[in-house]
C-alpha atoms as a PDB file:
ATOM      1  CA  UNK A   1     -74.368  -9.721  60.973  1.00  0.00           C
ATOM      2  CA  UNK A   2     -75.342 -10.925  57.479  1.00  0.00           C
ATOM      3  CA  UNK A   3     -77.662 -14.065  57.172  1.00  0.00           C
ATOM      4  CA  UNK A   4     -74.888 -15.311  55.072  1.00  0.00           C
ATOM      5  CA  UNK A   5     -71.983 -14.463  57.378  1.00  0.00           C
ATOM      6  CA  UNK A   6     -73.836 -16.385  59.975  1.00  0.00           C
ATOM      7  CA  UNK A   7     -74.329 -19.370  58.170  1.00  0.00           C
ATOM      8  CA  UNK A   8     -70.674 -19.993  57.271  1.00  0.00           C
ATOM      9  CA  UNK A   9     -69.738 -18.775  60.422  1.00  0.00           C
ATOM     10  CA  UNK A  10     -71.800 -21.808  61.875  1.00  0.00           C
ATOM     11  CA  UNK A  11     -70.370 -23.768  58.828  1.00  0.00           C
ATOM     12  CA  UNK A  12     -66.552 -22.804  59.639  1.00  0.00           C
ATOM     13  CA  UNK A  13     -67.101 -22.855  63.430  1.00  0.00           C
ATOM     14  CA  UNK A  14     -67.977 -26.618  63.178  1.00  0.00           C
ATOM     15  CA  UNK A  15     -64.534 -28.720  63.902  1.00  0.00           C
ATOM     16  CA  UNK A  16     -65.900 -31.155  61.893  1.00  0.00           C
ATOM     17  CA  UNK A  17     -65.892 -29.231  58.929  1.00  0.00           C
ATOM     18  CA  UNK A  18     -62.643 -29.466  57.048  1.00  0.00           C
ATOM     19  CA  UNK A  19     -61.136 -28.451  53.947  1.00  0.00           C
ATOM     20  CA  UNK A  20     -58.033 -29.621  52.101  1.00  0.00           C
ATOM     21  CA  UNK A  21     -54.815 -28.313  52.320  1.00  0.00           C
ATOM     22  CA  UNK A  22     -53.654 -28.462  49.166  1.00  0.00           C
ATOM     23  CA  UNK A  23     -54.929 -25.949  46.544  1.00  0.00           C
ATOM     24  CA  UNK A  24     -57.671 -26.744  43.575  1.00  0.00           C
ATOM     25  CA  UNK A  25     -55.854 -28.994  41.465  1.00  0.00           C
ATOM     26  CA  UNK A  26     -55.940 -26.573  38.156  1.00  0.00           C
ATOM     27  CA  UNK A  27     -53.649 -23.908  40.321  1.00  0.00           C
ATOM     28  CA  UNK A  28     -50.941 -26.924  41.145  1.00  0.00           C
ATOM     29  CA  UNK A  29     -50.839 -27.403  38.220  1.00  0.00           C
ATOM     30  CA  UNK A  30     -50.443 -24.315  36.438  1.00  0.00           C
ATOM     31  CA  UNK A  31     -48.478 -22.464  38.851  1.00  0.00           C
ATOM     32  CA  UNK A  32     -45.336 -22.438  37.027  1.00  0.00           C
ATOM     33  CA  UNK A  33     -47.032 -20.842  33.612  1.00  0.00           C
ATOM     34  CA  UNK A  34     -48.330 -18.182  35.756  1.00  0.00           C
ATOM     35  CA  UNK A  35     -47.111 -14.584  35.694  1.00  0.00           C
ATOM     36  CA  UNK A  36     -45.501 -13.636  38.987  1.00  0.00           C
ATOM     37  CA  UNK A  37     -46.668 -10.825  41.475  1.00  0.00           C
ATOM     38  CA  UNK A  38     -49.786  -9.912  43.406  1.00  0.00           C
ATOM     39  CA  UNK A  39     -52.611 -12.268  43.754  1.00  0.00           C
ATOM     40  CA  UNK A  40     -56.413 -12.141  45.462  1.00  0.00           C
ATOM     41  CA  UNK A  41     -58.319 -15.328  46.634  1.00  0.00           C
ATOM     42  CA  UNK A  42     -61.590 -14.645  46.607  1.00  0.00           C
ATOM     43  CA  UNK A  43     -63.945 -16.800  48.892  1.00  0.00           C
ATOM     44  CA  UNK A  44     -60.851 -17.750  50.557  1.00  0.00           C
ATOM     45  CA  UNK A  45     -62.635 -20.354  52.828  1.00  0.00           C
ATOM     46  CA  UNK A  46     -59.586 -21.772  54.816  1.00  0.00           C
ATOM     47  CA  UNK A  47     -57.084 -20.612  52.990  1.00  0.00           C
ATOM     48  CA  UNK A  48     -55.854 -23.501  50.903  1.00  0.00           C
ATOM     49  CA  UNK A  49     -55.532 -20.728  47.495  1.00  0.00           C
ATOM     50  CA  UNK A  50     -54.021 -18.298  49.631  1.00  0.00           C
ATOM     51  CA  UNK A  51     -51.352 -20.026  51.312  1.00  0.00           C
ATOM     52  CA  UNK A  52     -50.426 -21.908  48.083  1.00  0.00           C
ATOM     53  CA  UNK A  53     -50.136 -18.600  45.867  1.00  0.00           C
ATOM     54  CA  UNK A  54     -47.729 -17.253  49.434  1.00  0.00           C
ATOM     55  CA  UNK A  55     -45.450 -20.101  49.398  1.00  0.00           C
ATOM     56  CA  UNK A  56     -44.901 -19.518  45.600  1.00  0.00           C
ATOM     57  CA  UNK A  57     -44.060 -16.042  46.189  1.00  0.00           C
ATOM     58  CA  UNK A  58     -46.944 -14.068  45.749  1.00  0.00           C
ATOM     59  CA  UNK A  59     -48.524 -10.989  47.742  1.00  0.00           C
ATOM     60  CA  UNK A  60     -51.454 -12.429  48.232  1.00  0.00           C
ATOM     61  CA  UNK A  61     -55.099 -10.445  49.429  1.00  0.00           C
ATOM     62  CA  UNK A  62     -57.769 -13.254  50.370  1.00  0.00           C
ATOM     63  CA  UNK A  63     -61.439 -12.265  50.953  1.00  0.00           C
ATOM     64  CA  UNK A  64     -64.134 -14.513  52.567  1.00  0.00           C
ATOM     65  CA  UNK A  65     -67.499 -13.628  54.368  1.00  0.00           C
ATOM     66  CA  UNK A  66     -66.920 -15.486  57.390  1.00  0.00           C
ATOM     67  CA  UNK A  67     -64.986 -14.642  60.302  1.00  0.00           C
ATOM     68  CA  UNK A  68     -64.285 -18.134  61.253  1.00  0.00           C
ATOM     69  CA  UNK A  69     -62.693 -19.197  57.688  1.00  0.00           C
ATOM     70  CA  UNK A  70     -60.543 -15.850  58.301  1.00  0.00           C
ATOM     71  CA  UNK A  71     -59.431 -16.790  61.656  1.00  0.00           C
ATOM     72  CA  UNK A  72     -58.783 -20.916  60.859  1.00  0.00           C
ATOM     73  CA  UNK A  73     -56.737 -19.296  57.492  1.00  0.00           C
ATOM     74  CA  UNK A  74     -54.613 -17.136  59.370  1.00  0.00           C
ATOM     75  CA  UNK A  75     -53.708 -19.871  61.953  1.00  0.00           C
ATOM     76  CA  UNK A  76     -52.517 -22.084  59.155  1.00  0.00           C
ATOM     77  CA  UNK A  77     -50.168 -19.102  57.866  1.00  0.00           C
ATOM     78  CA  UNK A  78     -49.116 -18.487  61.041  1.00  0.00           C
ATOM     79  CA  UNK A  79     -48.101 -21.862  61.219  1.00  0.00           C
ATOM     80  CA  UNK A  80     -46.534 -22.029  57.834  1.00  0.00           C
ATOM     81  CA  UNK A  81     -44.656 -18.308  58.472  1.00  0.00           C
ATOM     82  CA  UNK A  82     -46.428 -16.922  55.474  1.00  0.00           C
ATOM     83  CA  UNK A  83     -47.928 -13.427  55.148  1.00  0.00           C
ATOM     84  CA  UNK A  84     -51.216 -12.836  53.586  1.00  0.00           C
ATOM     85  CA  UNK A  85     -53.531 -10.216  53.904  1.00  0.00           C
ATOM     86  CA  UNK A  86     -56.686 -11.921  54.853  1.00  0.00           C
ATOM     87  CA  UNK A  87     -59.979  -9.377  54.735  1.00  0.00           C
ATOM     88  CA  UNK A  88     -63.112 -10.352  56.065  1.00  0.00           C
ATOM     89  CA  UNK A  89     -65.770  -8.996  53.522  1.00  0.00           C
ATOM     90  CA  UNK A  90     -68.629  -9.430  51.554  1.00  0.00           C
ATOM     91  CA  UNK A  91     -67.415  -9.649  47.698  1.00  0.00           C
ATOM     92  CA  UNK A  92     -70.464  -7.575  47.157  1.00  0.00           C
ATOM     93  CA  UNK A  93     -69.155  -4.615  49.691  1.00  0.00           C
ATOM     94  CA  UNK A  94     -65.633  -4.923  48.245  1.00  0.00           C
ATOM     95  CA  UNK A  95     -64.226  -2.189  45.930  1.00  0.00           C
ATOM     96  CA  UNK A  96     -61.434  -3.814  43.739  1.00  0.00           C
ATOM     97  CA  UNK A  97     -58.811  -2.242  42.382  1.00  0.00           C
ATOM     98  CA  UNK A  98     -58.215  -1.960  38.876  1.00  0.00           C
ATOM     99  CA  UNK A  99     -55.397  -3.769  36.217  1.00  0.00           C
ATOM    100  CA  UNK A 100     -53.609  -5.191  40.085  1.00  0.00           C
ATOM    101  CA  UNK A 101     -53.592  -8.453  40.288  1.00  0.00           C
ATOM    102  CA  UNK A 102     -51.715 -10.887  38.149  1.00  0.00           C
ATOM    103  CA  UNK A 103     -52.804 -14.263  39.459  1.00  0.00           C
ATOM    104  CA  UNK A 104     -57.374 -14.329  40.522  1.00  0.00           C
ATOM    105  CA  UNK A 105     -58.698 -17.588  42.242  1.00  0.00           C
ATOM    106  CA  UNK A 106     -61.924 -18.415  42.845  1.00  0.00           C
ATOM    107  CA  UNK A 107     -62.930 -21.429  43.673  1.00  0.00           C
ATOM    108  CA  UNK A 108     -66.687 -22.657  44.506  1.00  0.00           C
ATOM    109  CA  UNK A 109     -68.360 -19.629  45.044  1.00  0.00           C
ATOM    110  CA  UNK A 110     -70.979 -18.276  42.776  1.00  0.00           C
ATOM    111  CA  UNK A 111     -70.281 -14.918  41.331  1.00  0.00           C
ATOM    112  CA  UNK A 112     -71.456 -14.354  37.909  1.00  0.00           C
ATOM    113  CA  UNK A 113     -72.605 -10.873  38.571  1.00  0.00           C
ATOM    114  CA  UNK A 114     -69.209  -9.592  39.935  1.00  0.00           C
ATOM    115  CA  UNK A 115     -66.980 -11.119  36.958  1.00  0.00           C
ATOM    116  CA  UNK A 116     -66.812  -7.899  35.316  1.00  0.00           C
ATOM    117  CA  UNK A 117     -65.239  -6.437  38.657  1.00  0.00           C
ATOM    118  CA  UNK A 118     -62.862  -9.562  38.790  1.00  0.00           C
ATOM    119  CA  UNK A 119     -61.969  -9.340  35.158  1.00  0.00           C
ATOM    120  CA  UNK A 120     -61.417  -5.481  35.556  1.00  0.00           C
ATOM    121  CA  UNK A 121     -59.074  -6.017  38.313  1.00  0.00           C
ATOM    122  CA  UNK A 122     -56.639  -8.649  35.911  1.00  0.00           C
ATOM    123  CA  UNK A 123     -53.112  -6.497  35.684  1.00  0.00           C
ATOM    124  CA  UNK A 124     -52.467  -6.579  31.570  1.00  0.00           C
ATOM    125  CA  UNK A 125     -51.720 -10.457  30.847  1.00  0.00           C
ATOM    126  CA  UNK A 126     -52.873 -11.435  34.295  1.00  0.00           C
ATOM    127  CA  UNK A 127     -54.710 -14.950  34.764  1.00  0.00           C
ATOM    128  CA  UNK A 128     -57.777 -15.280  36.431  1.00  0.00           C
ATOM    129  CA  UNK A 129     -59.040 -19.440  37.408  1.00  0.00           C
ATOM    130  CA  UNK A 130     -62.005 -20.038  38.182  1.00  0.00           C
ATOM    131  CA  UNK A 131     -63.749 -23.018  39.501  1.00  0.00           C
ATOM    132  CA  UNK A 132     -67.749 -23.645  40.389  1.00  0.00           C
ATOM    133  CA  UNK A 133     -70.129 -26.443  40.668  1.00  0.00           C
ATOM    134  CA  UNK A 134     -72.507 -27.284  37.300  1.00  0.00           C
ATOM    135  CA  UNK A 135     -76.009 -27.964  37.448  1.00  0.00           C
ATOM    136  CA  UNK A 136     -75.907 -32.116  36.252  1.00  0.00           C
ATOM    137  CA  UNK A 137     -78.150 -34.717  35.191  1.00  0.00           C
ATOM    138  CA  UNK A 138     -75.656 -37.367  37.027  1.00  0.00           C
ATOM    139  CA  UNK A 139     -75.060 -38.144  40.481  1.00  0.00           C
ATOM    140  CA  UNK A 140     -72.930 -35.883  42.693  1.00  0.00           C
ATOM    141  CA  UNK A 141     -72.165 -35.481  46.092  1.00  0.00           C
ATOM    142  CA  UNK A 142     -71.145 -32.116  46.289  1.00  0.00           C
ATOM    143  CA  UNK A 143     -72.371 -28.801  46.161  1.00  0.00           C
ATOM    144  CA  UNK A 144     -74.927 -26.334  47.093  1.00  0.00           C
ATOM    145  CA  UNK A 145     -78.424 -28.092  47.572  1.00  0.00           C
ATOM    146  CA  UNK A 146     -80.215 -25.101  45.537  1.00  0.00           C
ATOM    147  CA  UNK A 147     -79.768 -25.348  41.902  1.00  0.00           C
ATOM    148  CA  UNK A 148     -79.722 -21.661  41.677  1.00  0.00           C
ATOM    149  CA  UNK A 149     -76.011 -22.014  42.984  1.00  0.00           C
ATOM    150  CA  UNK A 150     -74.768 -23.862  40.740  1.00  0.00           C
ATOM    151  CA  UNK A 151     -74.086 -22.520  36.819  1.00  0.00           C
ATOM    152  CA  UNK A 152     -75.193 -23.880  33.833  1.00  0.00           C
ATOM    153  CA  UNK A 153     -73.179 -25.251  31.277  1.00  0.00           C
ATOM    154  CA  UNK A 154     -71.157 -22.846  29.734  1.00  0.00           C
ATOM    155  CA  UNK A 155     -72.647 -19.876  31.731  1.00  0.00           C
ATOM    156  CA  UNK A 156     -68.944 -19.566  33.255  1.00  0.00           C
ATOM    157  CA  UNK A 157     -67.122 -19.694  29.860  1.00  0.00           C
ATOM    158  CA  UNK A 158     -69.402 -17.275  28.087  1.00  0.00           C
ATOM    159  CA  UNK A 159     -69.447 -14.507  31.036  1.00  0.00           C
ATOM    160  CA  UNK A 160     -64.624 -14.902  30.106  1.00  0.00           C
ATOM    161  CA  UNK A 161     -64.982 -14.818  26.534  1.00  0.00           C
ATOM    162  CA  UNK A 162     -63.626 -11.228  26.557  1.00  0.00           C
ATOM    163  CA  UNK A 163     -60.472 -13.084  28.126  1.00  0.00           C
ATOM    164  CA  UNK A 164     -58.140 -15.390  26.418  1.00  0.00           C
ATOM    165  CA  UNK A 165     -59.376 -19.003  27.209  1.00  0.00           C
ATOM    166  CA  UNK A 166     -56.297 -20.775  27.843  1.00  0.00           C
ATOM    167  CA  UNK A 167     -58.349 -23.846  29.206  1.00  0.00           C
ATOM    168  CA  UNK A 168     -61.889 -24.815  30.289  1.00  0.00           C
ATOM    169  CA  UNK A 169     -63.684 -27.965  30.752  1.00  0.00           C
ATOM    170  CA  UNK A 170     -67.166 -29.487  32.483  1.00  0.00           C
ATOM    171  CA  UNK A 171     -66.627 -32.670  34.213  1.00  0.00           C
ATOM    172  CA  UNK A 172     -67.446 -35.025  37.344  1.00  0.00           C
ATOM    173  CA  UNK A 173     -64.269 -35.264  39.424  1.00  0.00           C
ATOM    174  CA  UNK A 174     -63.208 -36.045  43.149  1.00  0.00           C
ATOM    175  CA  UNK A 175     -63.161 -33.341  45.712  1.00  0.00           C
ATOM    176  CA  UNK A 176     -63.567 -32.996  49.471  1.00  0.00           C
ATOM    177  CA  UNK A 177     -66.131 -35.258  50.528  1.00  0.00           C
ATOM    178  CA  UNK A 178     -67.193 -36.691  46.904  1.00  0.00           C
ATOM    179  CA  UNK A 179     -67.913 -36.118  43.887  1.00  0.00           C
ATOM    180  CA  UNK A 180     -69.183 -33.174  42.020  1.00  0.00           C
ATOM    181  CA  UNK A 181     -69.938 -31.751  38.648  1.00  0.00           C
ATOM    182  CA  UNK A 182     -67.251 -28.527  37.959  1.00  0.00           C
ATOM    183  CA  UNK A 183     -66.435 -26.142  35.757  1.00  0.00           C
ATOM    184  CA  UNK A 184     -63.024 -25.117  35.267  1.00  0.00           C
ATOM    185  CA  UNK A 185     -61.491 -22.327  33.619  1.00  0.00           C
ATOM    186  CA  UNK A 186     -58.023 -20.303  33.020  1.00  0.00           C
ATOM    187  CA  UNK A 187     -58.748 -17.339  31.408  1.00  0.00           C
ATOM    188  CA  UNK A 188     -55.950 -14.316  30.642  1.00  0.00           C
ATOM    189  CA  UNK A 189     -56.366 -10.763  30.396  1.00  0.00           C
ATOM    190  CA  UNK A 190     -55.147 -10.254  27.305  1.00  0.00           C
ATOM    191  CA  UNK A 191     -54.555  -7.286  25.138  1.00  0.00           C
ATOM    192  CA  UNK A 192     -53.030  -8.073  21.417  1.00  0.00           C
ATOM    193  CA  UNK A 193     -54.103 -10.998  18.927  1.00  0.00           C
ATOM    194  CA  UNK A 194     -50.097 -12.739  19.418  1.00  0.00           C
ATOM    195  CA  UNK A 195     -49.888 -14.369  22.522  1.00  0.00           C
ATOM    196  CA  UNK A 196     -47.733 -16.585  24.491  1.00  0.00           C
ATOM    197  CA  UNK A 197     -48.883 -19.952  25.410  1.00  0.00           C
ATOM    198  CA  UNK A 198     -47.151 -21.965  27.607  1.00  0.00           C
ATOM    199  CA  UNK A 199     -46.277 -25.606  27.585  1.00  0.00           C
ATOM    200  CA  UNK A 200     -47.270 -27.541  30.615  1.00  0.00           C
ATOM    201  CA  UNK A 201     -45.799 -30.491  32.012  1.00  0.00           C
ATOM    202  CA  UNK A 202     -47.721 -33.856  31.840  1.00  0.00           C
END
């Protein structure tokens, strides 16, 4: 077993440790301008992405290192009657398919160096979001203690410019357990200069 599969095995293993329910706030929001279809969750944790992106109607894959996130993710679909098909896997062992998936979440989990593999999966118009924790000047209360986990400003939107940028911003805002410093983005893989974009409800 992987240093890192132990650790958030430990992590995910602790009852104390919870996550939210509901999804990262940029998905609720957005899920009606998103095309329907297949969707992958990567870094899964708990679930929270998954089961969302299920109960809108998606075939959902979900990947996460640990077995414990796998195991408290698929108790909360059992318990919700959804079907996803959770994979325990390191992102860096994983082979993704190519042009599949129409909707790509990841959310707080570093992974620069595989966004050309993420991007490369998008099916033609498909929308990957993406959200991480910035390196920041101001107080936060959240995220990974090592600077080297955390991106720089703009490093996420300049690894999508390939992509359509349909939205990105830097900010402080509440999560689970505090505040932190994120970046968010909604990118589409796009494929002709005249696009569609859609309105969304205030």
């Amino acid at each position: 077993m992987t240093d890192e599969r132990e650790r958030w095995n430990e992590r995910y293993g602790d009852v104390e440790f919870e996550l939210p329910d509901k999804p990262i706030p940029v998905l609720e929001r957005r899920i009606a301008t998103l095309p329907e279809g297949r969707a992958l969750d990567v870094a899964t944790g708990t679930g929270r992405n998954a089961l969302f992106l299920a109960e809108h109607g998606y075939e959902v894959d979900a990947i996460d290192i640990s077995d414990a996130a796998i195991e408290r993710a698929r108790d909360r679909a059992d318990e919700r009657g959804l079907e996803v098909n959770w994979r325990r896997a390191d992102l860096a062992d994983v082979e993704l398919p190519t042009d599949e998936y129409d909707v790509l979440t990841v959310s707080f989990f570093a992974a620069l160096e595989r966004l050309p593999d993420l991007k490369d999966a998008l099916a033609p118009g498909g929308v990957l979001i993406y959200e991480h924790h910035l390196r920041s000047s101001d107080p936060v209360e959240v995220g990974p203690s090592s600077e080297r986990f955390r991106y720089r400003s703009n490093d996420l939107l300049r690894a999508c410019l390939d992509l359509t940028i349909l939205a990105y911003a830097e900010r402080r805002r509440p999560v689970a357990g505090g505040t932190a410093a994120v970046a968010t983005l909604v990118a589409r893989n796009s494929r002709d200069g005249t696009q569609s974009y859609p309105t969304l409800e205030e």
